[in-house]
N, C-alpha and C. Protein backbone atom coordinates (compact mmCIF):
# COMPACT_ATOMS: atom_id res chain seq x y z
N UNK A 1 -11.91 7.60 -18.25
CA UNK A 1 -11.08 8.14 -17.17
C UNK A 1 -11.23 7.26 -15.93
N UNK A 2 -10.41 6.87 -15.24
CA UNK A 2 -9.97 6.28 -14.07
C UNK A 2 -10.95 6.56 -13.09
N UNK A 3 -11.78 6.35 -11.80
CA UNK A 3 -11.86 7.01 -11.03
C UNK A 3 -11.11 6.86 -9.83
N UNK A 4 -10.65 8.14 -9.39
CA UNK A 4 -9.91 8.26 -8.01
C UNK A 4 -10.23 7.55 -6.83
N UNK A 5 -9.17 6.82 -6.53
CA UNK A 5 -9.69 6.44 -5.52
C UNK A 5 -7.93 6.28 -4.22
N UNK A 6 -8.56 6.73 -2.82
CA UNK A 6 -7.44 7.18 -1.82
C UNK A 6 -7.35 5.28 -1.09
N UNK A 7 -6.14 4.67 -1.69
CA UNK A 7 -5.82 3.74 -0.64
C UNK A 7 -4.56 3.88 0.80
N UNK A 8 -4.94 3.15 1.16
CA UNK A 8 -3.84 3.30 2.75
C UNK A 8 -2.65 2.38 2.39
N UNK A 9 -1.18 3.64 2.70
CA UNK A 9 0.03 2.42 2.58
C UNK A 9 0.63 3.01 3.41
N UNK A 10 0.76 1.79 4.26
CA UNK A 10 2.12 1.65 5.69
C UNK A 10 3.36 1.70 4.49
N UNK A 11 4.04 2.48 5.31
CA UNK A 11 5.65 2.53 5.10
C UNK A 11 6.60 2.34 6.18
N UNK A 12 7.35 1.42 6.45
CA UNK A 12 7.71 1.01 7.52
C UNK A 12 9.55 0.87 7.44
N UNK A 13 10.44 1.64 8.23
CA UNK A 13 11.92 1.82 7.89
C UNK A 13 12.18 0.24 8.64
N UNK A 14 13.20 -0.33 7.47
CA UNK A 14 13.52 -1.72 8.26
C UNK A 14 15.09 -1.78 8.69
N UNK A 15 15.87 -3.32 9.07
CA UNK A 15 16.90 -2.47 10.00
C UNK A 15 17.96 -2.61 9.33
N UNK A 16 17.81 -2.45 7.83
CA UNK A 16 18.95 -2.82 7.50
C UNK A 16 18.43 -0.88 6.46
N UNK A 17 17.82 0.07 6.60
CA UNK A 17 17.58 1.42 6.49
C UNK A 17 16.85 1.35 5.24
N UNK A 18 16.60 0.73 4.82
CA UNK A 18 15.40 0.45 3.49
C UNK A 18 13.91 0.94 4.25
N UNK A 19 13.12 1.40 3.27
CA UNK A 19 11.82 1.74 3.77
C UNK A 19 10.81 1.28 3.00
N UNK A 20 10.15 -0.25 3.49
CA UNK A 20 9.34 -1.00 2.63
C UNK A 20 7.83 -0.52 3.03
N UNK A 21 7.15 -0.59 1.89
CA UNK A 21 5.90 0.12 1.29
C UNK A 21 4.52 -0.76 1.42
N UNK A 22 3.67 -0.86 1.95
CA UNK A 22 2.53 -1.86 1.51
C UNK A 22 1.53 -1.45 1.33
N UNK A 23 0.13 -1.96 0.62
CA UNK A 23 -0.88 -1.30 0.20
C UNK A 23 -1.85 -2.85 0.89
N UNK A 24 -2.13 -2.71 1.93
CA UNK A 24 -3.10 -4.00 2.71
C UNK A 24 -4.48 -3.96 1.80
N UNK A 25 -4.88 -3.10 1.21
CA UNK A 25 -5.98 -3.47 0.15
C UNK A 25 -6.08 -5.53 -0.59
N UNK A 26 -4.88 -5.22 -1.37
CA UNK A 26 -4.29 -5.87 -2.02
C UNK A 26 -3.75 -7.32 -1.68
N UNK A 27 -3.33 -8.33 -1.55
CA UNK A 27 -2.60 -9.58 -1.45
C UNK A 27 -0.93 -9.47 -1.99
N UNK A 28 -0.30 -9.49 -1.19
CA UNK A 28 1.02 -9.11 -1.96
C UNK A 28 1.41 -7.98 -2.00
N UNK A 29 0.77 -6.90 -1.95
CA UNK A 29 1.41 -5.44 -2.43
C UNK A 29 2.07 -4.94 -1.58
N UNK A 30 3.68 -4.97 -1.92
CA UNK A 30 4.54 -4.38 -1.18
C UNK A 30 6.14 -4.44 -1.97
N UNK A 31 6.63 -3.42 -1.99
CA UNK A 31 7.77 -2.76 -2.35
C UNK A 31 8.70 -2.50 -1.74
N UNK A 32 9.71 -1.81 -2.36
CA UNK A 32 10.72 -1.06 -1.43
C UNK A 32 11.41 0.04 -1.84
N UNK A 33 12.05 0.97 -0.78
CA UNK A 33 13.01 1.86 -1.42
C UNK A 33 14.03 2.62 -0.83
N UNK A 34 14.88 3.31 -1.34
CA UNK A 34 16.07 3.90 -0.23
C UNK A 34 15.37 5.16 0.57
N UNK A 35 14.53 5.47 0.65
CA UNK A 35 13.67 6.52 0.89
C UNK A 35 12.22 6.69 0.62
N UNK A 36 11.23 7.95 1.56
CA UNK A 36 10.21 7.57 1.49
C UNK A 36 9.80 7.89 -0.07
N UNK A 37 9.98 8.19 -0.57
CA UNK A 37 9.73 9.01 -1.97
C UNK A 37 9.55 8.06 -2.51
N UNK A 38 10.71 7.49 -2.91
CA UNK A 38 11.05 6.58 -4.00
C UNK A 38 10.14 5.01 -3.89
N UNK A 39 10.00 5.00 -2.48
CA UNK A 39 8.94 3.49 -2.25
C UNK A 39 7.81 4.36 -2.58
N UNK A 40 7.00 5.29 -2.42
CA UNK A 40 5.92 5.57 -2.45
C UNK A 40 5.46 5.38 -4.31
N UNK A 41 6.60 5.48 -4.81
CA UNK A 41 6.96 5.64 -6.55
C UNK A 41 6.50 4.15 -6.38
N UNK A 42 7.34 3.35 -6.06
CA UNK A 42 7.67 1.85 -6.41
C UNK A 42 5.95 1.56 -5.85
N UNK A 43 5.68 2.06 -4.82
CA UNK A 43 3.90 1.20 -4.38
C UNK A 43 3.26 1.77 -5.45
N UNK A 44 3.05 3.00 -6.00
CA UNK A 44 2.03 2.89 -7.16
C UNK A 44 2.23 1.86 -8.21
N UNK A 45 3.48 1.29 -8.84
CA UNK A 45 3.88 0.37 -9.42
C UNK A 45 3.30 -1.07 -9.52
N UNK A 46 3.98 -1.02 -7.71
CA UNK A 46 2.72 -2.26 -7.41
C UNK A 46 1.91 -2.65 -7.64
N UNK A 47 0.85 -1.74 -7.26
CA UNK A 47 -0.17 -1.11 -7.30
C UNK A 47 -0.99 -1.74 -8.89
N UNK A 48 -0.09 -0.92 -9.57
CA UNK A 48 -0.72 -1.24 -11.00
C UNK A 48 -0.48 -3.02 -11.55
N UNK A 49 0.72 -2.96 -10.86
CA UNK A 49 0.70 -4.53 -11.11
C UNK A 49 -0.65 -6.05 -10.66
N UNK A 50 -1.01 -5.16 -9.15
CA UNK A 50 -1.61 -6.24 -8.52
C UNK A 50 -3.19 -5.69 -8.97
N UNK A 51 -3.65 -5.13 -9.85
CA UNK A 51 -4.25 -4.75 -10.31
C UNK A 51 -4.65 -5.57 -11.51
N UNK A 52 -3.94 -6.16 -12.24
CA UNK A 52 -3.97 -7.06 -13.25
C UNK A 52 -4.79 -8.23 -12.99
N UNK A 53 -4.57 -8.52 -11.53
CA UNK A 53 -5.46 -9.80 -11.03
C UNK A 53 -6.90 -9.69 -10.48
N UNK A 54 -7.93 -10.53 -11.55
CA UNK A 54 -9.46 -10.01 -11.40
C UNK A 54 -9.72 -10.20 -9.66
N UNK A 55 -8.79 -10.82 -8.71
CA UNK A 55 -8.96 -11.09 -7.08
C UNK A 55 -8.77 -9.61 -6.73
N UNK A 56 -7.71 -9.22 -7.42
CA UNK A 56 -7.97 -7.59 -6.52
C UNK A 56 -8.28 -6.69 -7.28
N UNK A 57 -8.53 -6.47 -8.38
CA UNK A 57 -9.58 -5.39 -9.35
C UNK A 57 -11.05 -6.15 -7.91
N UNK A 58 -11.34 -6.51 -7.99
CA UNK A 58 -12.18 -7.16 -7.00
C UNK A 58 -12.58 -6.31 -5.56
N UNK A 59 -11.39 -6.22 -5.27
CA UNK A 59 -10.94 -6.18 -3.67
C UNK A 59 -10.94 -4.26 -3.59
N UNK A 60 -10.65 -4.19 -5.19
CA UNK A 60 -10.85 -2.79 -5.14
C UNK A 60 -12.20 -2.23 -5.36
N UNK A 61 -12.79 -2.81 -6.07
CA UNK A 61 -14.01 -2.54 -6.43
C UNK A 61 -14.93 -2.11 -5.03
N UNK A 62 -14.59 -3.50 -3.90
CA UNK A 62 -15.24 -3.72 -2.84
C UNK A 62 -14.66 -2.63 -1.79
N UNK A 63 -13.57 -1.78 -1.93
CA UNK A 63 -13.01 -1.09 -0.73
C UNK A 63 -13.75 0.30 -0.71
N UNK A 64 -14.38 0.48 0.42
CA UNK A 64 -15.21 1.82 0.57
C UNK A 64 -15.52 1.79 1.97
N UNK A 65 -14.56 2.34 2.40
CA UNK A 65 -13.99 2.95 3.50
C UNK A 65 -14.51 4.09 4.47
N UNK A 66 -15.47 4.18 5.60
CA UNK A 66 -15.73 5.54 5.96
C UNK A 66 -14.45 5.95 6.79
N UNK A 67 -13.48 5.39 7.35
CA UNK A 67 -13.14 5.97 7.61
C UNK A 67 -11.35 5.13 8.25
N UNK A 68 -10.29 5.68 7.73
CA UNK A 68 -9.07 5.03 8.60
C UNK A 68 -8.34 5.71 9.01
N UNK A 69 -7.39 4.91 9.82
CA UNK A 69 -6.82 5.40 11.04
C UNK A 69 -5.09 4.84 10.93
N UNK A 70 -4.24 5.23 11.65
CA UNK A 70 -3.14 4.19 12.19
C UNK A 70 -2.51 4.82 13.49
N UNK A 71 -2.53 3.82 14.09
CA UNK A 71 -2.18 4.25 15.12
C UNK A 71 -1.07 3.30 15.62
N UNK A 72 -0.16 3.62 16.77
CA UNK A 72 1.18 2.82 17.31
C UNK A 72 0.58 2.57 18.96
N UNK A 73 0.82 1.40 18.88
CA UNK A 73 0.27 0.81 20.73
C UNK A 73 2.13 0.32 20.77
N UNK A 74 2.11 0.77 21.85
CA UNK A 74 3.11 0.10 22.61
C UNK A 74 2.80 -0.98 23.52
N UNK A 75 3.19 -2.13 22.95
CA UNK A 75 3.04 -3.03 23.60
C UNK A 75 4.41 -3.88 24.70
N UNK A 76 4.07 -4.48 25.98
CA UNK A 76 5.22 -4.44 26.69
C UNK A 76 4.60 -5.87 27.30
């Protein structure tokens, strides 16, 4: 059995109304979709894809996290 594990993915609406998906764990991992649903579908995908590569089976191994955040700065 797998063990569970909670990664962080920005989802970010772009300007053409697509809402692309990323998993910053990873190198590459990022998707897209007409909605948040459907990218969140497409990043586990990813997900399993970028998984194949012993650099981020790696990267996962190494991620242990106490604690994240996201936050928006307005910058001017």
């Amino acid at each position: 059995m797998k063990k569970e594990v909670q990664l962080p993915i920005i989802v970010e609406k772009d300007e053409d109304g697509f809402y692309v998906g990323e998993c910053p764990v990873f190198s590459g991992c990022y998707t897209q979709g007409k909605n948040i649903d459907e990218t969140l579908k497409n990043i586990k995908e990813a997900i399993d894809l970028c998984l194949e590569e012993k650099e981020n089976q790696q990267a996962l191994k190494n991620f242990h996290p106490q604690e994240l955040g996201f936050h928006i700065l307005t910058y001017a």
